[in-house]
N, C-alpha and C. Protein backbone atom coordinates (compact mmCIF):
# COMPACT_ATOMS: atom_id res chain seq x y z
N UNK A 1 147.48 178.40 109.12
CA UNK A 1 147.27 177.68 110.34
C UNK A 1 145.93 176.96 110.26
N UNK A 2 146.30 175.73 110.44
CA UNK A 2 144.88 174.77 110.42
C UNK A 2 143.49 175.30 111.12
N UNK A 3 142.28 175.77 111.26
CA UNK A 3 141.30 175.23 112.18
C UNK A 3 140.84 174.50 112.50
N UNK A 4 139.44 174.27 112.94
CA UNK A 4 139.20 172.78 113.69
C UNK A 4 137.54 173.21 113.37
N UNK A 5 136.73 172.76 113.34
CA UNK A 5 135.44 172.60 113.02
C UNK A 5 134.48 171.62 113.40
N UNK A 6 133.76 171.93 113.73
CA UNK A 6 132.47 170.13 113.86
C UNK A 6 131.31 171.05 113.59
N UNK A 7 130.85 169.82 113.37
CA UNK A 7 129.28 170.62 112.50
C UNK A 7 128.54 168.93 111.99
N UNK A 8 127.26 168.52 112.20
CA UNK A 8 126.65 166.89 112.36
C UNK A 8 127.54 166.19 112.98
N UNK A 9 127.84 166.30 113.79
CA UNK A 9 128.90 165.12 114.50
C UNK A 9 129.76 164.54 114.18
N UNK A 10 130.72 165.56 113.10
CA UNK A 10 131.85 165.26 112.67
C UNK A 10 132.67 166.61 113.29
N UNK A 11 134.04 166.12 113.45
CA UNK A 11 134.97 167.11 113.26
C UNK A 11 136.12 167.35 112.15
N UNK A 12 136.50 168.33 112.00
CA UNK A 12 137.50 168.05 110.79
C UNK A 12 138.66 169.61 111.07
N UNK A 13 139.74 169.92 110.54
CA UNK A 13 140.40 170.24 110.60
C UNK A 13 140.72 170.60 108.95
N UNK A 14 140.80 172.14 108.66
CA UNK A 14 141.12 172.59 107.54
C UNK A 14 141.65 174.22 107.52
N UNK A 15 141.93 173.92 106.38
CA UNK A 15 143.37 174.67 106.09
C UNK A 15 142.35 176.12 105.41
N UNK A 16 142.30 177.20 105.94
CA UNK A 16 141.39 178.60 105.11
C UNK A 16 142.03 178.72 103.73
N UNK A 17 142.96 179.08 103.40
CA UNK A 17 143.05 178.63 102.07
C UNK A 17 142.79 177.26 101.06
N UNK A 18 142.14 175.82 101.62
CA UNK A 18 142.03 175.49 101.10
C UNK A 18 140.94 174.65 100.67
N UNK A 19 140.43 173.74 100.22
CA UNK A 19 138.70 173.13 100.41
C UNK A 19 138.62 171.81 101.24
N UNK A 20 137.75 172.20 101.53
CA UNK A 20 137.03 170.74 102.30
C UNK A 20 136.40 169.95 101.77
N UNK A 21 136.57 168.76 101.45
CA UNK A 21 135.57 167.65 100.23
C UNK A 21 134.66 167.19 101.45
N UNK A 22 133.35 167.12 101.75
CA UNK A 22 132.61 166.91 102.59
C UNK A 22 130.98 166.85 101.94
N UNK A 23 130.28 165.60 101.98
CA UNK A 23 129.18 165.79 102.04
C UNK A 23 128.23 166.02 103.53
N UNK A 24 128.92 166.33 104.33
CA UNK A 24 128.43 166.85 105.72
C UNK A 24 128.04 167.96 105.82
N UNK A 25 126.09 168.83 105.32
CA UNK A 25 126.11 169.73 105.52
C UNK A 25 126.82 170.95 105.91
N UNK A 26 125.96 170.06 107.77
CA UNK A 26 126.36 171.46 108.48
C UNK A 26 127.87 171.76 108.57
N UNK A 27 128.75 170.94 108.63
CA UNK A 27 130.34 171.11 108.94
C UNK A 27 130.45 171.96 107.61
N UNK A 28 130.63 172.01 106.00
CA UNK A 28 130.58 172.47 105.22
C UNK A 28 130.04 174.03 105.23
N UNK A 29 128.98 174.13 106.44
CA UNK A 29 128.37 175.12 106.69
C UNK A 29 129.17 175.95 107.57
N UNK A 30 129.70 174.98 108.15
CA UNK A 30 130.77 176.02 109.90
C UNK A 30 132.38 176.05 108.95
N UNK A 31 132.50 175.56 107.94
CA UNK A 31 133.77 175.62 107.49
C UNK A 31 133.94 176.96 106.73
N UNK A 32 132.91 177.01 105.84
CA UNK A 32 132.30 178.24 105.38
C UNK A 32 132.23 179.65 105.82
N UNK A 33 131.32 179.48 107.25
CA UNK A 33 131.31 180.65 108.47
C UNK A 33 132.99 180.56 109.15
N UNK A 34 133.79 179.75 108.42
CA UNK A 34 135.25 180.43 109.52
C UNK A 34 135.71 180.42 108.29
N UNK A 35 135.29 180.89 106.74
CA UNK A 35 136.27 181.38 105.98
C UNK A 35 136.43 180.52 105.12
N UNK A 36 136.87 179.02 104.96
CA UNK A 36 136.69 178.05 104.76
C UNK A 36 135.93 178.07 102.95
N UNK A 37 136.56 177.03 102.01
CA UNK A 37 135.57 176.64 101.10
C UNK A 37 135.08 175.22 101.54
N UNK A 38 134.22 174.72 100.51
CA UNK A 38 133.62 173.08 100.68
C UNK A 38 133.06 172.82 99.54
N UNK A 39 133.45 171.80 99.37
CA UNK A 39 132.98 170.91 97.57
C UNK A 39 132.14 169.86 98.43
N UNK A 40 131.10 169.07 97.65
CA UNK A 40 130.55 167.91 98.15
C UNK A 40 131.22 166.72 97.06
N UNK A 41 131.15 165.60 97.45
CA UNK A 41 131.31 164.41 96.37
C UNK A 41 130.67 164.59 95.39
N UNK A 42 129.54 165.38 94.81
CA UNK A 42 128.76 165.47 93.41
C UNK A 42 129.15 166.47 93.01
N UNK A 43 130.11 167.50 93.47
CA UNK A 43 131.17 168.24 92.60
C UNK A 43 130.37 170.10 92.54
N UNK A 44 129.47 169.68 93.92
CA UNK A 44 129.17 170.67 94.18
C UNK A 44 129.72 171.82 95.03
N UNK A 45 130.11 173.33 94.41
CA UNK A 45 130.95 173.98 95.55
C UNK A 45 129.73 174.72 96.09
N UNK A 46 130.14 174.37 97.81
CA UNK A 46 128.68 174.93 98.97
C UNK A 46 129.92 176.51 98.81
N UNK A 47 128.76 177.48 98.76
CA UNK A 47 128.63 178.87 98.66
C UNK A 47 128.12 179.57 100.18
N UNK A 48 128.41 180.07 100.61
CA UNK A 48 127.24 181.64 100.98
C UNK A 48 126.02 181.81 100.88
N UNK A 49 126.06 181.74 99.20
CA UNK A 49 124.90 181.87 98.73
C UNK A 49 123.92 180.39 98.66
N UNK A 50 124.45 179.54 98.86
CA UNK A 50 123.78 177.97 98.99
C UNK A 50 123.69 177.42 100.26
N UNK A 51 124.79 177.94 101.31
CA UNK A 51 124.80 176.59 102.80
C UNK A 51 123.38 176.86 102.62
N UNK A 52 122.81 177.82 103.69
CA UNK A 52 122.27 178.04 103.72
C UNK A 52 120.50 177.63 103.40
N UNK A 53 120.51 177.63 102.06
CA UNK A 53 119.16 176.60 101.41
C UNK A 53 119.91 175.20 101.69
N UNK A 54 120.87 174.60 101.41
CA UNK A 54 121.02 173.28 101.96
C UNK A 54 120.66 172.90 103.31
N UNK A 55 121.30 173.61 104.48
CA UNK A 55 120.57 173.26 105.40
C UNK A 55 119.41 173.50 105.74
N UNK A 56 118.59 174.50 105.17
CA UNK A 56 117.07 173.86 105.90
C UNK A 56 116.51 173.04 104.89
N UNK A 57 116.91 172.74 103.87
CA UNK A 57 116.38 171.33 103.17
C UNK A 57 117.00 170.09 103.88
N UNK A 58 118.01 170.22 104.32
CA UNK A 58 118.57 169.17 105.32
C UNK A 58 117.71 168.69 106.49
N UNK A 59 117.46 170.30 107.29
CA UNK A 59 116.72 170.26 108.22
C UNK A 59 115.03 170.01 107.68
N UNK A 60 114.38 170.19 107.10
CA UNK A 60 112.87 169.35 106.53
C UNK A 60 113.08 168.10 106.73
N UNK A 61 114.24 167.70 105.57
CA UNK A 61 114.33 166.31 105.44
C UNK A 61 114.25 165.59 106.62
N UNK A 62 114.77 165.99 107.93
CA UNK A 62 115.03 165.27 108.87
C UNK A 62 113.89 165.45 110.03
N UNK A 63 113.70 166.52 109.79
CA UNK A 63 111.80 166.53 110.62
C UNK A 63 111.11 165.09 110.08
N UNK A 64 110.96 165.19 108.67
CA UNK A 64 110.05 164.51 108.01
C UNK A 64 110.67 163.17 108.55
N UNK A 65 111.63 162.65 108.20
CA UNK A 65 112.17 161.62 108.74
C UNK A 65 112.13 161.12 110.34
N UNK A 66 112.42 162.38 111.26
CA UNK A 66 111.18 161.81 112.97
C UNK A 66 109.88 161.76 112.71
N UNK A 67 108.83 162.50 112.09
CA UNK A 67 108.36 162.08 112.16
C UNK A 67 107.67 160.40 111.67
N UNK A 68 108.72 159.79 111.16
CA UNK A 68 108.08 158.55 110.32
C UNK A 68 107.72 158.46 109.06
N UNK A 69 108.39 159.37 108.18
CA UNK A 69 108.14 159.86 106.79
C UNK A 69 109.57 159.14 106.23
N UNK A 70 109.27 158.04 105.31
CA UNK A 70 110.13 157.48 104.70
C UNK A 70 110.56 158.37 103.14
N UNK A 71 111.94 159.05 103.23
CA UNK A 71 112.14 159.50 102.44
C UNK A 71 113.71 159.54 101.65
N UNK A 72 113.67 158.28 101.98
CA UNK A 72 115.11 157.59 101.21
C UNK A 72 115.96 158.26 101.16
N UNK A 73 117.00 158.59 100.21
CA UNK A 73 118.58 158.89 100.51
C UNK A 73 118.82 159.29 98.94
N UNK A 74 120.01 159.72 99.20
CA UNK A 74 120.78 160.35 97.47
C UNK A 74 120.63 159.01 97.13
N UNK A 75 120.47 159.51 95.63
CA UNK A 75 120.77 158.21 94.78
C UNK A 75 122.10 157.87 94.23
N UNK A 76 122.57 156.24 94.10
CA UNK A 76 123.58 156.27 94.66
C UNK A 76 124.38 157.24 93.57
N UNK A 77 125.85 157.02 93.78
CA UNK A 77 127.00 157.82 93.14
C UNK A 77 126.94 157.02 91.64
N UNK A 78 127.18 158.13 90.98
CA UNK A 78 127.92 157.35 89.03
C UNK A 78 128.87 158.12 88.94
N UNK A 79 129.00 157.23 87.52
CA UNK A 79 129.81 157.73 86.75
C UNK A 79 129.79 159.76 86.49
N UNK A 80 128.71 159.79 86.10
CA UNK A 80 128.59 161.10 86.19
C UNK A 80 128.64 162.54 86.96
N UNK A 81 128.16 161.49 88.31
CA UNK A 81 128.87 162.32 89.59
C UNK A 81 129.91 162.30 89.69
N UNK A 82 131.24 161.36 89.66
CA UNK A 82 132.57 161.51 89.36
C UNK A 82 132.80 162.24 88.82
N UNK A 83 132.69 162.27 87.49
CA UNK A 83 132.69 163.45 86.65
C UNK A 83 132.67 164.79 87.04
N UNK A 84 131.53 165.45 87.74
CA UNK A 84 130.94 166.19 87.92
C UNK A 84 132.20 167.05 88.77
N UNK A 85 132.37 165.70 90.13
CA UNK A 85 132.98 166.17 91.35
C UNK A 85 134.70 166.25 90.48
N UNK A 86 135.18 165.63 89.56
CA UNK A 86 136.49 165.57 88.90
C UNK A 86 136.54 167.27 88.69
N UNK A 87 135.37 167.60 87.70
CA UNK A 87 135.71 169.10 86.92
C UNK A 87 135.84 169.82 87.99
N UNK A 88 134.59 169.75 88.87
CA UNK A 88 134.60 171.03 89.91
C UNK A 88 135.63 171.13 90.87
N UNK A 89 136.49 169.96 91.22
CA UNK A 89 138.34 169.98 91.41
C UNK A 89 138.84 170.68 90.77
N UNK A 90 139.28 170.19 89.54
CA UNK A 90 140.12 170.81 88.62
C UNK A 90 139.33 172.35 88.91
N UNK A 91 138.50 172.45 88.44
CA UNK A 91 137.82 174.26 88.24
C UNK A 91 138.77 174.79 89.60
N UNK A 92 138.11 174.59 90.72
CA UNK A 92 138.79 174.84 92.05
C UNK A 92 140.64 175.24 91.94
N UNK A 93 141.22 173.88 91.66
CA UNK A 93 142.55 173.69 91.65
C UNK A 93 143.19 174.75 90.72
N UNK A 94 142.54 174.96 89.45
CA UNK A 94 143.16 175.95 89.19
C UNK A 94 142.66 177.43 89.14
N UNK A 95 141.96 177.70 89.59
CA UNK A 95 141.06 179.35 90.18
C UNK A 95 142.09 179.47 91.50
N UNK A 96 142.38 178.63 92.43
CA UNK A 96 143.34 178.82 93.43
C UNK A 96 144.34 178.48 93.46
N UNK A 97 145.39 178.37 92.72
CA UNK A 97 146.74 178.11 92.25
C UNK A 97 147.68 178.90 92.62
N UNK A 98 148.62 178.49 93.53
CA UNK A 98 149.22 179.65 94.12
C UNK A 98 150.47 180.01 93.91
């Protein structure tokens, strides 16, 4: 049975057995806390053991940023991040193969 989630001002809807592709922290974070996995586009799987340090590096980043601290953005996507995010699919897809 689907849930429902929001987390940064997104909502999304996912399946507990299955992953969420999301570079949206916190949602990644509340998908997580209801059971939930989450991959990001750079083929990263958010953990337990990771939301966690992601969001308060999220949260710095964004202090620093009210206050007027220019501190730019991911750099953009490659080839290699494809890559990256391709394997850690496949890894996923087949560790949960049902």
């Amino acid at each position: 049975m689907p849930l429902q989630v929001s987390g940064g001002g997104q909502k999304a809807r996912f399946d507990p057995g299955g992953v969420t592709i999301t570079a949206d922290i916190p949602l990644a974070a509340e998908v997580i806390e209801k059971g939930g996995q989450a991959l990001n586009p750079r083929g990263e799987l958010y953990t337990r053991d990771n939301i966690r340090e992601r969001l308060s590096m999220r949260d710095f980043m964004d202090t620093l940023r009210s206050s007027g601290v220019e501190t730019g953005g991911p750099a953009a996507m490659g080839p290699r991040d494809r890559q990256a995010f391709g394997n850690a699919l496949d890894r996923w897809l087949a560790q949960n193969a049902k």
